[in-house]
N, C-alpha and C. Protein backbone atom coordinates (compact mmCIF):
# COMPACT_ATOMS: atom_id res chain seq x y z
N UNK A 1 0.85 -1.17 0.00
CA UNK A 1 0.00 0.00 0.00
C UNK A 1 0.90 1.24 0.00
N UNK A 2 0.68 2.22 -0.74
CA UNK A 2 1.53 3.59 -1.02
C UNK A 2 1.08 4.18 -0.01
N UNK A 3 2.05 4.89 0.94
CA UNK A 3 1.88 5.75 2.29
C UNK A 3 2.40 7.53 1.89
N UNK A 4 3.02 7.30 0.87
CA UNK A 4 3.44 8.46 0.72
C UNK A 4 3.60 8.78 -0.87
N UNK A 5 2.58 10.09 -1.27
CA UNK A 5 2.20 10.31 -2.99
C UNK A 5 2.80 11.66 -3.15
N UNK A 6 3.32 12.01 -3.98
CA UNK A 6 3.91 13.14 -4.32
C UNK A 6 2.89 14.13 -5.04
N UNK A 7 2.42 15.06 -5.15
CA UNK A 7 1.57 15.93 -5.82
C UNK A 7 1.70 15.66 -7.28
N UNK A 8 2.54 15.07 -8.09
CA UNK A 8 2.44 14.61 -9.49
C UNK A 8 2.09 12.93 -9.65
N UNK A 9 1.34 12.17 -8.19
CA UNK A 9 1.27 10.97 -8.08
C UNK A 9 1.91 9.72 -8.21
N UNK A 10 3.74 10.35 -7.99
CA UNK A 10 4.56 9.19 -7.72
C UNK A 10 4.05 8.70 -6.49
N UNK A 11 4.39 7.40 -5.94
CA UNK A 11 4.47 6.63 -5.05
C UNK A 11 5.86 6.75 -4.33
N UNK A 12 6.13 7.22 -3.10
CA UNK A 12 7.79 7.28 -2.74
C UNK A 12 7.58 6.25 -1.48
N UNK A 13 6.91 5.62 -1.00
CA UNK A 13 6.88 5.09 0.42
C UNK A 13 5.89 3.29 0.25
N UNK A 14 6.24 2.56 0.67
CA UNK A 14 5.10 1.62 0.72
C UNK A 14 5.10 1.10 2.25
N UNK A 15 3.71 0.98 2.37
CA UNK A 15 3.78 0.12 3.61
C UNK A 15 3.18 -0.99 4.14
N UNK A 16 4.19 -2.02 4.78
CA UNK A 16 3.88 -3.55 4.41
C UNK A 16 3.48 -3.70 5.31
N UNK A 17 2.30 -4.66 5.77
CA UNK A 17 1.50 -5.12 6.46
C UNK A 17 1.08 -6.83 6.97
N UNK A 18 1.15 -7.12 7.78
CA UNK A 18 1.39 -8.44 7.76
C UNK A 18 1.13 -8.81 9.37
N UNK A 19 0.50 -10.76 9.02
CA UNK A 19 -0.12 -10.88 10.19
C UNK A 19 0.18 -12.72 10.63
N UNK A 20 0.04 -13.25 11.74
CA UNK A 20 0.18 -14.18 12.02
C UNK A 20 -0.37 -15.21 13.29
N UNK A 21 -0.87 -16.02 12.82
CA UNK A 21 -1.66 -17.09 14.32
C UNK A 21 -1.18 -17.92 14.63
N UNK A 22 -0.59 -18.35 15.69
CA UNK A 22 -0.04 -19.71 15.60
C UNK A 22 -0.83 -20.09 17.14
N UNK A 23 -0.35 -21.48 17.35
CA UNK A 23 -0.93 -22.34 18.25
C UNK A 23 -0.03 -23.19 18.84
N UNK A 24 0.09 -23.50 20.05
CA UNK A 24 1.00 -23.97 21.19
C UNK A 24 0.39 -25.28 21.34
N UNK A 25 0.10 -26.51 20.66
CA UNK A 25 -0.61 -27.64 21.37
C UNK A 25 0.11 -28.77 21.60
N UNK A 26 -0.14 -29.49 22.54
CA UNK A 26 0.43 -30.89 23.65
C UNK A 26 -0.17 -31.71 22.46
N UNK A 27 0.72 -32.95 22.19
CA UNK A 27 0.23 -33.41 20.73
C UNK A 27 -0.59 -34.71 21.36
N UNK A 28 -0.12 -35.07 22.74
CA UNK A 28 -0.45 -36.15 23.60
C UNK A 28 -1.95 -36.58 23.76
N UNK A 29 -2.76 -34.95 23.57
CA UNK A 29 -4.23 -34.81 24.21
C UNK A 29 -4.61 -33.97 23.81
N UNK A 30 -3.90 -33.02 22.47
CA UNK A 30 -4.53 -31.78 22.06
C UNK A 30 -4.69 -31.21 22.86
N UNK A 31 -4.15 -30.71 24.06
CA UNK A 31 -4.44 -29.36 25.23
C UNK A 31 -3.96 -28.30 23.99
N UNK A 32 -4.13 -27.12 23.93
CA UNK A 32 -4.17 -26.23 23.95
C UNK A 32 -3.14 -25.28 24.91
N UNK A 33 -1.99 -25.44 24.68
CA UNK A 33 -1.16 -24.57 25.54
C UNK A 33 -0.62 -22.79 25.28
N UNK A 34 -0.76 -22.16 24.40
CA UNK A 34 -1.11 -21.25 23.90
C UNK A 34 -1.46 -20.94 22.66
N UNK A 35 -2.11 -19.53 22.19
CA UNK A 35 -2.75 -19.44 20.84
C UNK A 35 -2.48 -17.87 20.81
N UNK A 36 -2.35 -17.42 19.87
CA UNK A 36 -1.64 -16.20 19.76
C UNK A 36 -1.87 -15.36 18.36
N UNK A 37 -2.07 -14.38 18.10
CA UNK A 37 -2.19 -13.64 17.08
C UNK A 37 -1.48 -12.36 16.82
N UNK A 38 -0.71 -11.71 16.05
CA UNK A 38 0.39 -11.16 15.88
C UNK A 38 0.43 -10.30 14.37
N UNK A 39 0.17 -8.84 14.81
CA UNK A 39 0.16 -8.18 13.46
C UNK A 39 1.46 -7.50 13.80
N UNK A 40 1.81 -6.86 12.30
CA UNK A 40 2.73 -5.58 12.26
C UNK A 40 3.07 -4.94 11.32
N UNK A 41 3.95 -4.12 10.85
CA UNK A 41 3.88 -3.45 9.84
C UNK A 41 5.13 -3.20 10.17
N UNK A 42 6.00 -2.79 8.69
CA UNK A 42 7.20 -1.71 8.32
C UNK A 42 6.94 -1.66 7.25
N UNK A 43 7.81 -0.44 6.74
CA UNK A 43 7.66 0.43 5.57
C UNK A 43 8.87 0.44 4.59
N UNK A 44 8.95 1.05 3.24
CA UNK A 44 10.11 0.80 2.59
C UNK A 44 9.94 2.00 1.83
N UNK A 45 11.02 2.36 1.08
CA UNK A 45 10.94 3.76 0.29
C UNK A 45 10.96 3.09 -0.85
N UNK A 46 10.18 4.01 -1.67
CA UNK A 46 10.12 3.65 -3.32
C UNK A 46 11.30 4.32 -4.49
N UNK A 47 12.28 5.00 -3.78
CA UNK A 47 12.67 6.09 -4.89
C UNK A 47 13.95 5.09 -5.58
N UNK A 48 14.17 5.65 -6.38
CA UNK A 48 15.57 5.12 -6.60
C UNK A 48 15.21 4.61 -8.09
N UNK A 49 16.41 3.14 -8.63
CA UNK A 49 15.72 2.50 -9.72
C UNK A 49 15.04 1.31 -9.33
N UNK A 50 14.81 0.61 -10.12
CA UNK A 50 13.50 -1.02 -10.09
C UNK A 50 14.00 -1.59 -9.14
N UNK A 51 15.28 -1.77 -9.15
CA UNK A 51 16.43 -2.84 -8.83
C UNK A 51 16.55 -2.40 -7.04
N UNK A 52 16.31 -0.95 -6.69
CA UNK A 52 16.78 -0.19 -5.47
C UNK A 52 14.94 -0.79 -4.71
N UNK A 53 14.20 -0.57 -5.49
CA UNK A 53 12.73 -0.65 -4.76
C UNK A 53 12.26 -1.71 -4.74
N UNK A 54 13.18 -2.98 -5.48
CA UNK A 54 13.06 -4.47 -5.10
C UNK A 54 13.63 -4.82 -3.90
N UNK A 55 14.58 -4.51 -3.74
CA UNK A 55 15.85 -4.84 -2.59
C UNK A 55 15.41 -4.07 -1.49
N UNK A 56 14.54 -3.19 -1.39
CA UNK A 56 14.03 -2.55 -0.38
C UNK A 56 12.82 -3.40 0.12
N UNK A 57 11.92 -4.14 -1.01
CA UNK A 57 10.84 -4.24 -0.46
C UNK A 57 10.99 -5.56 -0.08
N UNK A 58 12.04 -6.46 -0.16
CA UNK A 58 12.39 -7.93 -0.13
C UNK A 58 12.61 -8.08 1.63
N UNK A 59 14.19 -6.53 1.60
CA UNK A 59 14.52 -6.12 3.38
C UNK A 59 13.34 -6.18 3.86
N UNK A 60 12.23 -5.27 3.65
CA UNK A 60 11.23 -5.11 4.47
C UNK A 60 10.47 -6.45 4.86
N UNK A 61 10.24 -7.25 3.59
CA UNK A 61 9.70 -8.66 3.72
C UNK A 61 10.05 -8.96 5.02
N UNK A 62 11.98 -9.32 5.20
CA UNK A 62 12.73 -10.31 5.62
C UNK A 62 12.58 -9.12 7.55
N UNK A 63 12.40 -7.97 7.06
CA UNK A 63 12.00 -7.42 8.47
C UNK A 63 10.75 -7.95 9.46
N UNK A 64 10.18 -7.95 8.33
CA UNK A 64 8.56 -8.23 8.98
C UNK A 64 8.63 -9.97 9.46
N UNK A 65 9.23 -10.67 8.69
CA UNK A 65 9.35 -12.05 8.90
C UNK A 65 10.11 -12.11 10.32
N UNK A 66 11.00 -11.12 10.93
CA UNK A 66 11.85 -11.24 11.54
C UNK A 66 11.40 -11.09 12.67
N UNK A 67 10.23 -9.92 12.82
CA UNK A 67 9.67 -9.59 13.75
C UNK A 67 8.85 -10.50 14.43
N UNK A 68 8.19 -11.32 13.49
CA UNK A 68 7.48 -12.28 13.78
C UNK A 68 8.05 -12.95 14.43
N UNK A 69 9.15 -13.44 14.21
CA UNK A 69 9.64 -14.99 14.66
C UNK A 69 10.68 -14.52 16.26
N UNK A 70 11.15 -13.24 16.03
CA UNK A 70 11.17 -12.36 17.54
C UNK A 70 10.18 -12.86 18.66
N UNK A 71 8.70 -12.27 17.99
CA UNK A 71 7.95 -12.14 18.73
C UNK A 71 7.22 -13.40 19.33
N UNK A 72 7.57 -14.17 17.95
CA UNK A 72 6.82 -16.00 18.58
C UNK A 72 7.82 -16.43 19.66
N UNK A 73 9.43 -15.83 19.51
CA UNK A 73 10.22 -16.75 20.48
C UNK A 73 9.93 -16.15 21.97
N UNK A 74 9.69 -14.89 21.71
CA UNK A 74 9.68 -14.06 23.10
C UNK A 74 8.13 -14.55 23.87
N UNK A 75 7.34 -14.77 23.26
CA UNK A 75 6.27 -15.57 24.09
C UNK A 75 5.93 -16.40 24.27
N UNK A 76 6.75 -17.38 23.53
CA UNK A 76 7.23 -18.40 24.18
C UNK A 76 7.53 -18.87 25.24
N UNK A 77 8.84 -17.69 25.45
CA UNK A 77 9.88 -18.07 26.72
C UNK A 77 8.74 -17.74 27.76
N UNK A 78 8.18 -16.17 27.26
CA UNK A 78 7.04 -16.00 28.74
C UNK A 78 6.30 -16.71 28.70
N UNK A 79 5.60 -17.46 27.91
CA UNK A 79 4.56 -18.36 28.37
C UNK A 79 5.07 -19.60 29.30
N UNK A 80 6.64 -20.51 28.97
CA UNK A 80 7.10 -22.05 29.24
C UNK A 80 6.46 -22.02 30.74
N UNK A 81 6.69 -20.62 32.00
CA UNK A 81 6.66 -21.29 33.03
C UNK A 81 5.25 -22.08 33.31
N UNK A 82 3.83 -21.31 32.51
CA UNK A 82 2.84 -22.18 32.58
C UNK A 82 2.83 -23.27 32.03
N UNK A 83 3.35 -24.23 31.46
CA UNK A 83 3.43 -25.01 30.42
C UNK A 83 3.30 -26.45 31.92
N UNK A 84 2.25 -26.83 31.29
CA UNK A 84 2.78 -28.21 32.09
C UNK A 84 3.51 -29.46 31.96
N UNK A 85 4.27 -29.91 32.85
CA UNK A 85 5.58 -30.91 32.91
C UNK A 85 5.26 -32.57 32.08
């Protein structure tokens, strides 16, 4: 999605959006040990040539992917102490 239009209707900005659910389950009994949902966003600049606003929007991909998998490990760790043995 273009976040930022120039008065002659270039596009200089995009911004990526992205979302994720995952699920924590005991495979033993199907418990349900956590369930989680996870949006976010970063942005990338458009200017440059084809080649500059590919490589930008790939980083941003590999940002957003990154964040995710941040954020799955980090609630993780806070969730383990409930986790039962």
């Amino acid at each position: 999605m273009g976040v930022v239009i120039t008065p002659t209707g270039a596009i200089t900005r995009y911004h990526l959006t992205g979302g994720l659910d995952w699920t924590l389950t005991r495979r033993s009994d199907q418990q349900r040990l956590t369930c989680v949902h996870i949006s976010s966003f970063t942005s990338y600049s458009a200017t440059g040539s084809t080649f500059a606003g590919l490589t930008a929007e790939t980083d941003a991909s590999l940002r957003l992917m990154r964040l995710f998998a941040d954020d799955v490990v980090l609630r993780l760790v806070a969730a383990s102490p409930s986790f039962p043995a």
